[in-house]
C-alpha atoms as a PDB file:
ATOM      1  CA  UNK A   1      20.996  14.571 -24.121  1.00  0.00           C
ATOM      2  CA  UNK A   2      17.756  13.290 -22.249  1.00  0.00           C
ATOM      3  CA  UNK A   3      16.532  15.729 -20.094  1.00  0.00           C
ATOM      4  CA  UNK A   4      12.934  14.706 -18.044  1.00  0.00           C
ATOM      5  CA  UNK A   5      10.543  17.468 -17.590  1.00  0.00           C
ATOM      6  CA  UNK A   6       8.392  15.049 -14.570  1.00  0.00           C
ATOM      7  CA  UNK A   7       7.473  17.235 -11.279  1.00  0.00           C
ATOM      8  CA  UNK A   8       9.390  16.821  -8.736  1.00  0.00           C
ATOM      9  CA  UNK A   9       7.235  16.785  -5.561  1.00  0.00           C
ATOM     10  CA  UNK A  10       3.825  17.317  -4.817  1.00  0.00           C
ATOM     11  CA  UNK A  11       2.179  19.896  -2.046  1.00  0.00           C
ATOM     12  CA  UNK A  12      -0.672  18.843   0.626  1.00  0.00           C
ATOM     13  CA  UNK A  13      -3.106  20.916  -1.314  1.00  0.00           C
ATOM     14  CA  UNK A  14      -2.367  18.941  -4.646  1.00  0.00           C
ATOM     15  CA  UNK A  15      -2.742  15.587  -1.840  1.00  0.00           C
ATOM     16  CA  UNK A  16      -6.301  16.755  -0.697  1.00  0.00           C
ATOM     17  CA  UNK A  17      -7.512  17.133  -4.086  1.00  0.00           C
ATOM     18  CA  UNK A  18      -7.197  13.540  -4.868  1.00  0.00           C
ATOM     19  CA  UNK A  19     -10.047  13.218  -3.145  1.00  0.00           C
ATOM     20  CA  UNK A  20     -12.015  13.736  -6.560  1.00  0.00           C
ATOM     21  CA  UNK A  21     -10.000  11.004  -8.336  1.00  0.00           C
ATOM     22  CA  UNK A  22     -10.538   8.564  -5.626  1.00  0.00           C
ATOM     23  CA  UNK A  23     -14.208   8.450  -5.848  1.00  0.00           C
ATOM     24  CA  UNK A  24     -14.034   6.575  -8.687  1.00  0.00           C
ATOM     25  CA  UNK A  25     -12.270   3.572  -6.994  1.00  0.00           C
ATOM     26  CA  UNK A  26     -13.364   1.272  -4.354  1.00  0.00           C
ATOM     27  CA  UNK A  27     -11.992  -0.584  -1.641  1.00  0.00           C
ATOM     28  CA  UNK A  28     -14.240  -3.042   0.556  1.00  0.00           C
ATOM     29  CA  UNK A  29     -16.647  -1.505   2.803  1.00  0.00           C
ATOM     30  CA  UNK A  30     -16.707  -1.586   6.516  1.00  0.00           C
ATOM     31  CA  UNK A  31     -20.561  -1.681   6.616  1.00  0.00           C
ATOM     32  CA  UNK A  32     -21.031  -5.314   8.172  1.00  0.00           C
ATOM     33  CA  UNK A  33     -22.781  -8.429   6.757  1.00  0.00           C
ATOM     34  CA  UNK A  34     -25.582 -10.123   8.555  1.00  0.00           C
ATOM     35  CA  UNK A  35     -25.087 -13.858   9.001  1.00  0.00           C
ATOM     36  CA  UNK A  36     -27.356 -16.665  10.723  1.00  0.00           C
ATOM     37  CA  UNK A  37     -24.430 -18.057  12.493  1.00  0.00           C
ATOM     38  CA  UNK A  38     -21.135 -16.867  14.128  1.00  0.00           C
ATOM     39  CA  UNK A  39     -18.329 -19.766  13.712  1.00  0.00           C
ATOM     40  CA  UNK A  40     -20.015 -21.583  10.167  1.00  0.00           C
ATOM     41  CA  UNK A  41     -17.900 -20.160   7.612  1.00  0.00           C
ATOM     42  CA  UNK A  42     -14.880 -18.642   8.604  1.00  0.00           C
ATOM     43  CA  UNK A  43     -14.219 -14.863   7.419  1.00  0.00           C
ATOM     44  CA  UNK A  44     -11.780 -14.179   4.402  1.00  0.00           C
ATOM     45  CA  UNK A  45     -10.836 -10.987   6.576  1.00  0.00           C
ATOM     46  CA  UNK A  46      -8.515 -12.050   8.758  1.00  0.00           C
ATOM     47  CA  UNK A  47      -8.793 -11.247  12.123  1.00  0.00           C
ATOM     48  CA  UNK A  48     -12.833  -9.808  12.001  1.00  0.00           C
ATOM     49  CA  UNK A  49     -15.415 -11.176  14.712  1.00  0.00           C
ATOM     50  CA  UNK A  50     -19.000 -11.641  14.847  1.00  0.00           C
ATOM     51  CA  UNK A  51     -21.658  -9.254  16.696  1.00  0.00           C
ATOM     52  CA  UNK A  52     -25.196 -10.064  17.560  1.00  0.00           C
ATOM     53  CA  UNK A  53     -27.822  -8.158  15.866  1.00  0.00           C
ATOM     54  CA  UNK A  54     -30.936  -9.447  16.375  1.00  0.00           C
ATOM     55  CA  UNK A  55     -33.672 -12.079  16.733  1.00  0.00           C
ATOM     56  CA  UNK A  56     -35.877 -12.988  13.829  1.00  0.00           C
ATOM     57  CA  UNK A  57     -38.778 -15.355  13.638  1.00  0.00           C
ATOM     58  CA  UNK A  58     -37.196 -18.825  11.876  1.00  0.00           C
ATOM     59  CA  UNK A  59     -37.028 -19.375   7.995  1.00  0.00           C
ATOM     60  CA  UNK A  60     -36.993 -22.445   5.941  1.00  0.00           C
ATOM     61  CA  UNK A  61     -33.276 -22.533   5.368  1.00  0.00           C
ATOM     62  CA  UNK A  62     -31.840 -21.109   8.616  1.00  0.00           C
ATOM     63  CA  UNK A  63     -29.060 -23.353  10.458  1.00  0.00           C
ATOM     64  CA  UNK A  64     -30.789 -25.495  13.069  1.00  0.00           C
ATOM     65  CA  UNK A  65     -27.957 -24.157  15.346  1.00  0.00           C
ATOM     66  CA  UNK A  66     -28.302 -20.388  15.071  1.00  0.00           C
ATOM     67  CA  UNK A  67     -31.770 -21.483  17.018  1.00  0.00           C
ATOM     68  CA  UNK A  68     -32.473 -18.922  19.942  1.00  0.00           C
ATOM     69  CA  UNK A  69     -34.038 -21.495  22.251  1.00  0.00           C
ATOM     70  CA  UNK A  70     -34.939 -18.909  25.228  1.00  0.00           C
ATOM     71  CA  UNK A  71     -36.790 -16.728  22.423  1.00  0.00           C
ATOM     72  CA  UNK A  72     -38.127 -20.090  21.062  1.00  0.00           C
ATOM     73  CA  UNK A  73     -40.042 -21.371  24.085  1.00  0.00           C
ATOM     74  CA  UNK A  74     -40.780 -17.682  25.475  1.00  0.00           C
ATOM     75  CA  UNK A  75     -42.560 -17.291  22.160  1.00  0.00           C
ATOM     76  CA  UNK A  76     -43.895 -20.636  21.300  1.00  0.00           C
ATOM     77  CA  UNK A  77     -42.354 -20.563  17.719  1.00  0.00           C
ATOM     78  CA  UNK A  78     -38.798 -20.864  16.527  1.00  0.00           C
ATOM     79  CA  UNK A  79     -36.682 -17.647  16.399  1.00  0.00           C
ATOM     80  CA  UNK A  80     -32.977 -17.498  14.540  1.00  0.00           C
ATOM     81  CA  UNK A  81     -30.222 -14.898  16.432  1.00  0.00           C
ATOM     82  CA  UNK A  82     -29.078 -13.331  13.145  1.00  0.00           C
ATOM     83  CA  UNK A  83     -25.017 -12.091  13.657  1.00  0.00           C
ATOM     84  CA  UNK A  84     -22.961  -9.013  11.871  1.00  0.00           C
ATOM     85  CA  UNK A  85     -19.631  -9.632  10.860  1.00  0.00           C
ATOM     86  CA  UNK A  86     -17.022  -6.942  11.935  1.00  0.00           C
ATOM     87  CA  UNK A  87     -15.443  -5.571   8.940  1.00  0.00           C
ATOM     88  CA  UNK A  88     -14.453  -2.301   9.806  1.00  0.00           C
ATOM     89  CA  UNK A  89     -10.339  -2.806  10.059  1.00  0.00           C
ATOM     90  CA  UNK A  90      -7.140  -0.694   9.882  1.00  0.00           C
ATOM     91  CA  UNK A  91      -5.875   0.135   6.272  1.00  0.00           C
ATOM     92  CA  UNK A  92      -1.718   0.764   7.041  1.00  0.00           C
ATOM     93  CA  UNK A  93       0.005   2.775   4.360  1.00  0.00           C
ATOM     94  CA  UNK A  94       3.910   1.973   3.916  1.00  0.00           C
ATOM     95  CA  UNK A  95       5.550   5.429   2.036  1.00  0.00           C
ATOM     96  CA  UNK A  96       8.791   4.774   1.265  1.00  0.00           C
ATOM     97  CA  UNK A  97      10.504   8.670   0.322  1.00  0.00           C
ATOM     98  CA  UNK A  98      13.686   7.745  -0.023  1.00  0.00           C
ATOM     99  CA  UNK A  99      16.603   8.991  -1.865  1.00  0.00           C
ATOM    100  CA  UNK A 100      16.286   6.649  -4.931  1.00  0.00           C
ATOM    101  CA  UNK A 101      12.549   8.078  -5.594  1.00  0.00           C
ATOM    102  CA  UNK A 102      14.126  11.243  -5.937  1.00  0.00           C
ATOM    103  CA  UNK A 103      13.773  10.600  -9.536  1.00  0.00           C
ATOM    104  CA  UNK A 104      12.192  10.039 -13.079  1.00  0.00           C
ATOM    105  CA  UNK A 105      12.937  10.138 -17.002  1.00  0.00           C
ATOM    106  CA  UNK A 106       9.344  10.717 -17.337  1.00  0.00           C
ATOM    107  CA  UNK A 107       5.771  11.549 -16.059  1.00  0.00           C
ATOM    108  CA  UNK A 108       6.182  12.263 -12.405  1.00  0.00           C
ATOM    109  CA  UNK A 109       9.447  11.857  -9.921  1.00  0.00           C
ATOM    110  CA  UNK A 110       9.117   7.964  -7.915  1.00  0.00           C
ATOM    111  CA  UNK A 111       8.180   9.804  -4.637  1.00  0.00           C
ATOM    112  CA  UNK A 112       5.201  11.817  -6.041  1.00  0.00           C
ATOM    113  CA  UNK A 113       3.937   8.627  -7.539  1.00  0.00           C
ATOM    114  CA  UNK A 114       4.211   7.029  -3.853  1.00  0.00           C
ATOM    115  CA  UNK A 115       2.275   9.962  -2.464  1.00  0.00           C
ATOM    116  CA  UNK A 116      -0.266   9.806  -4.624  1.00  0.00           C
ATOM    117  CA  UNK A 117      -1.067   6.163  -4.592  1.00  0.00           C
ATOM    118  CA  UNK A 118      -0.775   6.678  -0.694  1.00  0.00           C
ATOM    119  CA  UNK A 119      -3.332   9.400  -0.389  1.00  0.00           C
ATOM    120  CA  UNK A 120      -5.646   7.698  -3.055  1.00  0.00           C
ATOM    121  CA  UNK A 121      -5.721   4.737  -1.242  1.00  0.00           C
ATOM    122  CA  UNK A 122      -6.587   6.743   2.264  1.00  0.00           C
ATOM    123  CA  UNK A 123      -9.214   8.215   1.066  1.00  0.00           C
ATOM    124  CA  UNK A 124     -10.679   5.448  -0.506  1.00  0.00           C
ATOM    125  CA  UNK A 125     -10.207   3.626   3.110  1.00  0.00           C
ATOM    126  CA  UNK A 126     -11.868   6.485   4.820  1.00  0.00           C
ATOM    127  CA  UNK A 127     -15.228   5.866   3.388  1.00  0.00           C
ATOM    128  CA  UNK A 128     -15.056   2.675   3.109  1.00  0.00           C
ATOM    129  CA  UNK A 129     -15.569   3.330   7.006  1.00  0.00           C
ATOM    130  CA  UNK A 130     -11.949   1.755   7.404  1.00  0.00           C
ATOM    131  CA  UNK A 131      -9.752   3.244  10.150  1.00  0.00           C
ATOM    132  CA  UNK A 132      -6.545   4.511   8.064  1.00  0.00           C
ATOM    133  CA  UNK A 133      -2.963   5.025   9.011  1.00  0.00           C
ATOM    134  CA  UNK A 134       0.638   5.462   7.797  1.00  0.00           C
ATOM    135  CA  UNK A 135       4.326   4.831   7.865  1.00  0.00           C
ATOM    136  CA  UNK A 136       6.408   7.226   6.317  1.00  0.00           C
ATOM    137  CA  UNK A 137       9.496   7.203   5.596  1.00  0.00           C
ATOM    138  CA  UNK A 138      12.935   8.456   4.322  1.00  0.00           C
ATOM    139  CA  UNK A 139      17.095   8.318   4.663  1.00  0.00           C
ATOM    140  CA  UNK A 140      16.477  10.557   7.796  1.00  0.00           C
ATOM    141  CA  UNK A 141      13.498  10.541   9.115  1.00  0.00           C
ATOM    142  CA  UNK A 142      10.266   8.095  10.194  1.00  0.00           C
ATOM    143  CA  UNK A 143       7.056   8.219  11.151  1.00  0.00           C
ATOM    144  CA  UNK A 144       4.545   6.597  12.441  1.00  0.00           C
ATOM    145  CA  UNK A 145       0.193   7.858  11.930  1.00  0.00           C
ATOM    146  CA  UNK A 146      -1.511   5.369  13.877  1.00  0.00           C
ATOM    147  CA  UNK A 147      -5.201   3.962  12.254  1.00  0.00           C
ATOM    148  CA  UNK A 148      -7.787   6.307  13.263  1.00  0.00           C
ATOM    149  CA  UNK A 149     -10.845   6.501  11.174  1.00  0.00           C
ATOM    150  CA  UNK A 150     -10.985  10.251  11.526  1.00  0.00           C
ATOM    151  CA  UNK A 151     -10.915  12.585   8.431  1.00  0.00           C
ATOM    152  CA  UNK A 152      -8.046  14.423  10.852  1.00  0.00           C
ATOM    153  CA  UNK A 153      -6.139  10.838  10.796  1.00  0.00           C
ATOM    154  CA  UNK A 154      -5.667  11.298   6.517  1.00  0.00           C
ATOM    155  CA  UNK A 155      -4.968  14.755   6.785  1.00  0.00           C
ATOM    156  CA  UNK A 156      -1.603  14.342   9.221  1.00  0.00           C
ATOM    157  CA  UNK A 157      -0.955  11.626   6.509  1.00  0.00           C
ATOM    158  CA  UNK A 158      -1.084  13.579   3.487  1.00  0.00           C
ATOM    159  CA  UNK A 159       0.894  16.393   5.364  1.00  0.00           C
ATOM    160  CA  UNK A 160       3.602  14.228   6.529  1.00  0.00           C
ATOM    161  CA  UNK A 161       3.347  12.797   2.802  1.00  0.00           C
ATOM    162  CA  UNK A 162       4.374  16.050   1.819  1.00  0.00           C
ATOM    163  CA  UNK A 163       6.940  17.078   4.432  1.00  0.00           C
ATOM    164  CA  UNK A 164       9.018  14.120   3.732  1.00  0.00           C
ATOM    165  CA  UNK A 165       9.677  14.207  -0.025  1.00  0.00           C
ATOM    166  CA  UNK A 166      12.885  16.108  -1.249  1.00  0.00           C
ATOM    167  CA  UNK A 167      12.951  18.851  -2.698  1.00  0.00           C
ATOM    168  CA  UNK A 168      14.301  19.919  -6.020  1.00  0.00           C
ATOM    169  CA  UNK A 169      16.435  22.982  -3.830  1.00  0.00           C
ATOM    170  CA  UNK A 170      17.748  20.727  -1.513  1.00  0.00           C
ATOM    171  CA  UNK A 171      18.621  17.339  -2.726  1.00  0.00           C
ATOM    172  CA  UNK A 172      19.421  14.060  -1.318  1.00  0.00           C
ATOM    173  CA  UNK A 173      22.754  14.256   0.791  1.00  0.00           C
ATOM    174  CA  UNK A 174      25.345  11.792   0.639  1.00  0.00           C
ATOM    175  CA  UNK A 175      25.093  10.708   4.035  1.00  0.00           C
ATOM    176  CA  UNK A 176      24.435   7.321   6.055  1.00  0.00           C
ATOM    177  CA  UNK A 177      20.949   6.514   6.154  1.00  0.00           C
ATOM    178  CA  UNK A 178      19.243   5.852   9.691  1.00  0.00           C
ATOM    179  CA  UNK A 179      16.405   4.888   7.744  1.00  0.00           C
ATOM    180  CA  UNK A 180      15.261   2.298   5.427  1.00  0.00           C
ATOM    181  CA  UNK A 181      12.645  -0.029   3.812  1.00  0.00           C
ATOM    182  CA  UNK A 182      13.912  -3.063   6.613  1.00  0.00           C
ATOM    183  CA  UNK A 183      13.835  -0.308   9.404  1.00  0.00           C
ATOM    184  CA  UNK A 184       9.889   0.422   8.024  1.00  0.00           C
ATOM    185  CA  UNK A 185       8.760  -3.335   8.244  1.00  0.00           C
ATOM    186  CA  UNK A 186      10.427  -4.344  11.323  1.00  0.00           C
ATOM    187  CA  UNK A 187       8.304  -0.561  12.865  1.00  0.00           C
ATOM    188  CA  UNK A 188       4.877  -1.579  10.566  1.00  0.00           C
ATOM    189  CA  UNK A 189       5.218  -4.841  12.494  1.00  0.00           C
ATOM    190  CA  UNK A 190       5.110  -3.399  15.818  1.00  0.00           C
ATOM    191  CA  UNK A 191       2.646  -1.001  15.157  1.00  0.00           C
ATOM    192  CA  UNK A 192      -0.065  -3.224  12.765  1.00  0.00           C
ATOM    193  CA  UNK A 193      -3.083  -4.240  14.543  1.00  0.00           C
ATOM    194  CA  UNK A 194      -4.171  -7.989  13.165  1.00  0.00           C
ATOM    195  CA  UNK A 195      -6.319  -8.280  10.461  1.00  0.00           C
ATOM    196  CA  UNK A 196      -4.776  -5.278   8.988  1.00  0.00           C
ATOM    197  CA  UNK A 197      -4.647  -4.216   5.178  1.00  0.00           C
ATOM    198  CA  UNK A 198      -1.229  -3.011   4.753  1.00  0.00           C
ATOM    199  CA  UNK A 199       0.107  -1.627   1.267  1.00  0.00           C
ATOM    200  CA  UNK A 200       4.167  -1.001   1.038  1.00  0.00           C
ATOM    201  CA  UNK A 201       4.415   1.684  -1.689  1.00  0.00           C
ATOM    202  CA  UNK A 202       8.381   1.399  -2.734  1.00  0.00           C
ATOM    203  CA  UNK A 203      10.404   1.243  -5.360  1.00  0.00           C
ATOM    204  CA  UNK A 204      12.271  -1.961  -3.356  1.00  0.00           C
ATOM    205  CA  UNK A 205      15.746  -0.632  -4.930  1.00  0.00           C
ATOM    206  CA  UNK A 206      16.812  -1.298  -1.563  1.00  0.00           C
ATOM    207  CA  UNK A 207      15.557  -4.697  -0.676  1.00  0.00           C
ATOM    208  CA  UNK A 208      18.302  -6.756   1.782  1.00  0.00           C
ATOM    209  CA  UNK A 209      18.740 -10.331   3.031  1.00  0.00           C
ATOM    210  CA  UNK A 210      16.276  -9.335   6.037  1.00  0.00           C
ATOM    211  CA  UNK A 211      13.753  -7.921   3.492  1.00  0.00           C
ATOM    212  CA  UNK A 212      12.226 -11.437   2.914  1.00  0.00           C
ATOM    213  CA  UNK A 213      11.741 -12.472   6.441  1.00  0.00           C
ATOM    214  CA  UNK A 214      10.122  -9.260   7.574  1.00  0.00           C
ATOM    215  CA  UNK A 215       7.629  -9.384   5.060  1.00  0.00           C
ATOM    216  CA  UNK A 216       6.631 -12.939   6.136  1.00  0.00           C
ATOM    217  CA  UNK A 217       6.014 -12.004   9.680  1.00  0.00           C
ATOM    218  CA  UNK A 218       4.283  -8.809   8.715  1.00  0.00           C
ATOM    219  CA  UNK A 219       1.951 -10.916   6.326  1.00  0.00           C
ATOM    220  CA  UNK A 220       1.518 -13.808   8.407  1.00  0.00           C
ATOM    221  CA  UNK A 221      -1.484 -11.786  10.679  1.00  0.00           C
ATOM    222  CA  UNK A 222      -2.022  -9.186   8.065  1.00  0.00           C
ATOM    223  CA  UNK A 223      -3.243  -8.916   4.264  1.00  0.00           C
ATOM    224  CA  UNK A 224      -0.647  -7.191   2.400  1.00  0.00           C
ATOM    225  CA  UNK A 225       0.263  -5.501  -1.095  1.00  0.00           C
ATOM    226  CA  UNK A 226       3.341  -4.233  -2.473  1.00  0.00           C
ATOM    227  CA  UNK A 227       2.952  -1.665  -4.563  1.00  0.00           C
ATOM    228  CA  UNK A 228       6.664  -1.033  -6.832  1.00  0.00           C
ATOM    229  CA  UNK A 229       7.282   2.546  -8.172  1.00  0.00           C
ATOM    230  CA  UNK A 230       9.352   2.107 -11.219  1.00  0.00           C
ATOM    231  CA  UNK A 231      10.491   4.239 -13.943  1.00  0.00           C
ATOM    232  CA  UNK A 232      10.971   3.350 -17.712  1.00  0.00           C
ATOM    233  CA  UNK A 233      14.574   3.755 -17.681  1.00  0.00           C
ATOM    234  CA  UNK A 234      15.062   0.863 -14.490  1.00  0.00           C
ATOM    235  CA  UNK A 235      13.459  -1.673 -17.416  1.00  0.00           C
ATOM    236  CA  UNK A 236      15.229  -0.174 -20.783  1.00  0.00           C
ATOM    237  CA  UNK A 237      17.485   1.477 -21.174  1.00  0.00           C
ATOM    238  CA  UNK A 238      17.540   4.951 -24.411  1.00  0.00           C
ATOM    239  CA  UNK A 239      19.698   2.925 -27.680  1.00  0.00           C
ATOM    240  CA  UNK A 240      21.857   5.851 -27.778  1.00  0.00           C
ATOM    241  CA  UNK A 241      22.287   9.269 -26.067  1.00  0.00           C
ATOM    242  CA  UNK A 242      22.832  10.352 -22.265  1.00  0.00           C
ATOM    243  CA  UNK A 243      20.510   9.710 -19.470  1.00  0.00           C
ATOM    244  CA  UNK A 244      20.644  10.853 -15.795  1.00  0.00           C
ATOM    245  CA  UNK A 245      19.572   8.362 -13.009  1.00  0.00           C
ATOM    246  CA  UNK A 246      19.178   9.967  -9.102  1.00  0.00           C
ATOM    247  CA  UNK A 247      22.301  10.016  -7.092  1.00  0.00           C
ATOM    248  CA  UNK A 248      22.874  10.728  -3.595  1.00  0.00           C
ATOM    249  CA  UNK A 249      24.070  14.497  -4.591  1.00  0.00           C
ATOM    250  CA  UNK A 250      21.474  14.764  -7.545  1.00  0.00           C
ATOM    251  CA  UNK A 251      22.063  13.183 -11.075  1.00  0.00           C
ATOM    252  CA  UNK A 252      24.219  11.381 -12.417  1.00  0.00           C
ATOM    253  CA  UNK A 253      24.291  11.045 -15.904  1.00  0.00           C
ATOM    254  CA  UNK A 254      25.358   8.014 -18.414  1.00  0.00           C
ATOM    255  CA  UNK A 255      26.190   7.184 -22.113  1.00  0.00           C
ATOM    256  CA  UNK A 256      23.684   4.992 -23.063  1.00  0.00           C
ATOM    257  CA  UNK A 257      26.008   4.490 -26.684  1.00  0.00           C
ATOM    258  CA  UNK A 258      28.467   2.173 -24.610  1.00  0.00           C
ATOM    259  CA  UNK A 259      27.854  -0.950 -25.296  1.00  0.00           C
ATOM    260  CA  UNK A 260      30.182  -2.351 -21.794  1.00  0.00           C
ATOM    261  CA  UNK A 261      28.186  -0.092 -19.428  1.00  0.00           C
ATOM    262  CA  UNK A 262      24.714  -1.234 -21.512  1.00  0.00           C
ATOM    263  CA  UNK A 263      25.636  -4.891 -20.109  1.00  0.00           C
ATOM    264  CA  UNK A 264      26.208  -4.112 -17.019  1.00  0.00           C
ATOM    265  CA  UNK A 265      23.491  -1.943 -16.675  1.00  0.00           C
ATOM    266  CA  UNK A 266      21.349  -4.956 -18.326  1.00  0.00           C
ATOM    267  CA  UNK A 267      22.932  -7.650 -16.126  1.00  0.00           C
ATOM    268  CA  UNK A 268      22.301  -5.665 -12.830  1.00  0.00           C
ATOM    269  CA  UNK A 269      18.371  -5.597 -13.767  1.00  0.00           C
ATOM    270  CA  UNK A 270      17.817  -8.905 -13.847  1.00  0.00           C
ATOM    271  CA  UNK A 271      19.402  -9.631 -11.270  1.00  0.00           C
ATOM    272  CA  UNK A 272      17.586  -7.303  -9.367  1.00  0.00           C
ATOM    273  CA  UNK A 273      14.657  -8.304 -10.372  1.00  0.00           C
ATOM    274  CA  UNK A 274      14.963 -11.951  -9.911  1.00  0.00           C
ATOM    275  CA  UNK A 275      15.313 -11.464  -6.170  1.00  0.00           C
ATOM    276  CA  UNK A 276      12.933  -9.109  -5.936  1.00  0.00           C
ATOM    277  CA  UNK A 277      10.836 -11.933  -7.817  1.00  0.00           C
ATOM    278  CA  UNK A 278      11.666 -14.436  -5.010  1.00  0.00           C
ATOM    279  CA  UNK A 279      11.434 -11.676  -2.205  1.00  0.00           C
ATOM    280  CA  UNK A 280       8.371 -11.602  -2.758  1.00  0.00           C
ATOM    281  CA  UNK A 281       7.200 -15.245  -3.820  1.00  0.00           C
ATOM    282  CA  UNK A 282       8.696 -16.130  -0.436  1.00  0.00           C
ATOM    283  CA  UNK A 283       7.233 -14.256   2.136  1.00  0.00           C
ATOM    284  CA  UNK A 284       3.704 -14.042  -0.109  1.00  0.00           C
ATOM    285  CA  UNK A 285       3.614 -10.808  -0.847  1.00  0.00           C
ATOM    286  CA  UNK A 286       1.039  -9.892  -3.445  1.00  0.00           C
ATOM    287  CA  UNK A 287       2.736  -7.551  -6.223  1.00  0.00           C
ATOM    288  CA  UNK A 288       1.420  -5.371  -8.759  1.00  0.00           C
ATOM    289  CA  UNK A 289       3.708  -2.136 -10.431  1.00  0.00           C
ATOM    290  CA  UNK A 290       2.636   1.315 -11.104  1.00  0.00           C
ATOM    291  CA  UNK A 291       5.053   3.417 -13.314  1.00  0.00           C
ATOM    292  CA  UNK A 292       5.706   6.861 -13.353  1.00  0.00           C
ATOM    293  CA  UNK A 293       4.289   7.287 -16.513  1.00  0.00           C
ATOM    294  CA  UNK A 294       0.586   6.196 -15.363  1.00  0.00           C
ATOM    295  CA  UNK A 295      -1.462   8.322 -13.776  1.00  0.00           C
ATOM    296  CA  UNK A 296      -1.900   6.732 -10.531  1.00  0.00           C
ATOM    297  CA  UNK A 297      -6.321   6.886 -10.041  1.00  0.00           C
ATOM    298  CA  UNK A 298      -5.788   4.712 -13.973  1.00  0.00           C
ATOM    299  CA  UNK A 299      -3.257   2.488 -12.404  1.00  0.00           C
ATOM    300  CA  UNK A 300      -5.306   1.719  -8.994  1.00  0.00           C
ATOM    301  CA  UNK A 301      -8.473   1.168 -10.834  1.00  0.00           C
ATOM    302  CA  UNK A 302      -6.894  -1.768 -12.938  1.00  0.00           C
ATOM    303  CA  UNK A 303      -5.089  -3.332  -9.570  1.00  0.00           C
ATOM    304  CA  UNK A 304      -7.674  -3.342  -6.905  1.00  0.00           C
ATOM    305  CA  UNK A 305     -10.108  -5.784  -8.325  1.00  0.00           C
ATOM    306  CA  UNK A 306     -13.213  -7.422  -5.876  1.00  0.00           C
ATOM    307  CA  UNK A 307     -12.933  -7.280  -2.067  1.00  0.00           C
ATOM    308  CA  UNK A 308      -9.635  -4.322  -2.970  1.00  0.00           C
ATOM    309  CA  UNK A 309      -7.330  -6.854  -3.621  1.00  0.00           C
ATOM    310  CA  UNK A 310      -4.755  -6.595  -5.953  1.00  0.00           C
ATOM    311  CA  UNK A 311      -5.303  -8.733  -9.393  1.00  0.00           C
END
């Protein structure tokens, strides 16, 4: 009989202290980029604007249009207005804690893995000089930390990070849930400034026919990443021998020796997975997984490539 041995939750102090493995990862910088012209090339950050800096003498090369022609004849030689681009934007984090984290054959359970990704990637926002906020989420409860680029801002994230896991006391109920990954989109929508870097951290058991269309709209201003929590067990199953999977009163275990239940089990994968294939394809969501056996700082630093998108 398969029993896992993963931890279950995660405290704020264990949150904090990813500080230390962030450091090693990078996400883009806020610090802005000079340019001799606003309007010439447009921004790959959606939804970023262009400052005047300064005046500088002209240089072979400059645009004949960045030309400061006041300047020029005040001066009697030709002066360029040099511009900064604006990249200093809102990083949103998505944490779904729902019921079907509440689980794992191995490493850690599907919701500590979403925390930690979550905090990792706020820190790493933070001094990139980002502003960062969050969406959290489970069956019963949502809310909502609204981008701040205050080390205070990450803190209420982490804390609310921790308050809304389950606990291994107090499992998941089986009761109606007033909350969900739909309910989470059609909120981040609402709340997401444009030009925002938005990362759903999920598992996506729970995907719907709306699921599609909600990420469209939310990625049609935005830049945005879905990040899938996934044990071992949701992609093979043991040859032989029992195995629990969460329930919505704790485990529930299975005989991995029957062959009927073994198709089944295999047939509702790939179905699964094929519209969680298209769900994505269709409303361009860029995808990458992270399972509970990684350790999350390993996982990140092979995902976000240049610029902190996901390769």
């Amino acid at each position: 009989m398969a029993q896992s041995n993963a931890a279950t939750h995660i405290t704020l102090p264990e949150l904090v202290r990813l500080q230390a493995d962030a450091r090693a990862l990078k996400l883009p910088s806020a610090r802005p980029v000079r340019s001799r012209q606003a309007g010439l090339r447009q921004s790959r950050q959606r939804g970023r604007g262009m400052t005047f800096a300064e005046v500088r003498q002209y240089q072979p090369g400059d645009d004949i249009r960045s030309i400061d022609w006041r300047v020029t004849a005040r001066r009697q030689s030709p002066h360029t207005k040099l511009y900064e681009e604006e990249r200093e934007r809102p990083v949103l984090l998505i944490a779904d804690l729902g019921p079907t984290l509440f689980f794992a054959s191995t490493g850690a359970y599907k919701q500590v893995r979403c925390a930690q990704v979550a905090a990792l990637l706020a820190w790493l926002a933070l001094w990139a000089g980002d502003q960062v906020g969050g969406l959290v989420f489970n069956e019963h409860k949502l809310e909502v930390i609204r981008p701040a680029r205050r080390k205070k801002s990450v803190l209420r994230l982490l804390d609310t990070l921790a308050n809304h896991q389950h606990r291994p006391d107090v499992p998941p109920q089986a009761t109606a849930p007033r909350h969900g990954l739909d309910t989470a989109l059609a909120e981040a929508r609402r709340v997401a400034h444009t030009g925002s870097r938005i990362f759903i951290i999920s598992d996506f058991m729970n995907i719907s026919d709306n699921t599609t269309s909600l990420l469209g709209a939310l990625g049609r201003h935005n830049t945005v990443s879905a990040l899938r929590i996934m044990d071992p067990l949701e992609k093979q199953l043991p040859d032989s021998g029992q195995f629990a999977v969460a329930g919505p009163e704790g485990p529930i275990w299975f005989d991995a020796s029957n062959p009927a239940f073994k198709k089944a089990w295999q047939e509702k994968v790939v179905t699964h997975e094929r519209l969680l294939e298209d769900c994505f394809r269709t409303s361009g969501v860029q995808a990458a997984t992270i399972m509970t056996s990684e350790e999350p700082a390993a996982a990140l630093r092979q995902l976000l490539g240049p610029g902190g998108r996901i390769g």
